[in-house]
Protein backbone atom coordinates (compact mmCIF):
# COMPACT_ATOMS: atom_id res chain seq x y z
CA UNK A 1 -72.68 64.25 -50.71
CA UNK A 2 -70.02 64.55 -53.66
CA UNK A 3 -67.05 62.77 -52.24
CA UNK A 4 -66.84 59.71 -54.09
CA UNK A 5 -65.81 57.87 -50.97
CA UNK A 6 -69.52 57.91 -50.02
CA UNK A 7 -70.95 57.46 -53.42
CA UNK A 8 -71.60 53.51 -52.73
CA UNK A 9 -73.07 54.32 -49.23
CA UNK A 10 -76.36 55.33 -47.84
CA UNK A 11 -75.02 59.02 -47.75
CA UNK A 12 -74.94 59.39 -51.25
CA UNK A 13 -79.34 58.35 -51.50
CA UNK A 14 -82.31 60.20 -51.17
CA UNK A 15 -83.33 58.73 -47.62
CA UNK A 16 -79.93 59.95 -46.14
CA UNK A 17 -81.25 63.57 -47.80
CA UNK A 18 -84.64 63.65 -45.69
CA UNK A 19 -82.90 62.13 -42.44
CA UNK A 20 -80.34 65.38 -43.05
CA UNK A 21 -82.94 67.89 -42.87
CA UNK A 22 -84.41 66.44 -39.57
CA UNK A 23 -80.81 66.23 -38.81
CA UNK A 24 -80.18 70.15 -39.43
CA UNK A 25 -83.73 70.64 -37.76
CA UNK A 26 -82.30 69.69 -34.35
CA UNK A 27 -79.47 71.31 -34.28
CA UNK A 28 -77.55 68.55 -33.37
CA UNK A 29 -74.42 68.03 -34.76
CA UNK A 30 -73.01 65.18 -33.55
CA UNK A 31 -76.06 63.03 -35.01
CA UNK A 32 -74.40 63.20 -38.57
CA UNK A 33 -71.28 61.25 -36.90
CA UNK A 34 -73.68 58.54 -35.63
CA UNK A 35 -74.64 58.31 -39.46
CA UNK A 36 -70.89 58.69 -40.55
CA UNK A 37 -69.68 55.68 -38.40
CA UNK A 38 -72.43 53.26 -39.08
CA UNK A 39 -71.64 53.21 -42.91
CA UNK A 40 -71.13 49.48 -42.11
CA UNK A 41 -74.71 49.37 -41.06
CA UNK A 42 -77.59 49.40 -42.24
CA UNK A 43 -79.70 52.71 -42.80
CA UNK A 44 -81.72 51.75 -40.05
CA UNK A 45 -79.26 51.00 -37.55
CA UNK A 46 -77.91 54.45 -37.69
CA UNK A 47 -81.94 55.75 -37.72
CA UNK A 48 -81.84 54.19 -34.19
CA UNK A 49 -78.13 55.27 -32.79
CA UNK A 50 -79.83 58.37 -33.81
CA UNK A 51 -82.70 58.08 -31.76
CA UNK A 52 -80.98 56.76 -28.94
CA UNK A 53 -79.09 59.45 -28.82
CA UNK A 54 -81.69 62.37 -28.37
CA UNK A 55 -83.39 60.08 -25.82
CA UNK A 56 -87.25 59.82 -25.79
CA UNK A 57 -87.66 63.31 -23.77
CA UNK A 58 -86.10 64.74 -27.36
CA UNK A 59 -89.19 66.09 -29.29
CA UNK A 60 -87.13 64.50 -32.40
CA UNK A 61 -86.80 61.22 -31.06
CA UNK A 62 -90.58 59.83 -32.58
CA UNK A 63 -89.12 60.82 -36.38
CA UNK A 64 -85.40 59.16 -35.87
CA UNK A 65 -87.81 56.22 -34.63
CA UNK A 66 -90.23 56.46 -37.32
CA UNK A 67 -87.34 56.22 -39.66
CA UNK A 68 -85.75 53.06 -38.10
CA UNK A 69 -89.18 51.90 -38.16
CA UNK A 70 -88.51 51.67 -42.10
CA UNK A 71 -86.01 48.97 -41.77
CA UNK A 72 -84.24 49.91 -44.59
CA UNK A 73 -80.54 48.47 -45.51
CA UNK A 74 -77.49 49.65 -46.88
CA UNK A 75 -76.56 50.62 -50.45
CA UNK A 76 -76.21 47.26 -52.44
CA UNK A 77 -72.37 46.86 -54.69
């Protein structure tokens, strides 16, 4: 994203840009406010508010998993 308010944030790095394409993939909309709202978090965090979200039935939930799995953090100042 270009809006500088997100340039310091996980939005703004290339593991937010492969999490958006699953995010696009499942049509489901609301999981880019789960990201949105965990900004405080930590990448991972948000990986598994994602996940919870589409529930294990969700044939997405296994890659939202896989990416929590990753532990990774949040954008360092």
């Amino acid at each position: 994203m270009k809006d500088s308010k997100y340039q310091e944030t996980y939005i703004a790095t290339r593991e937010f840009e492969k999490r958006l394409r699953s995010i696009f993939k499942t049509c489901r909309n609301e999981l880019i406010s789960i990201y949105i709202k965990h900004l405080d978090k930590n990448l991972w965090e948000a990986d598994r508010a994602a996940a919870d979200l589409l529930g294990k039935e969700n044939e997405w939930y296994e890659t939202f998993n896989s990416y929590a799995d990753e532990k990774l953090t949040n954008v360092k100042d």
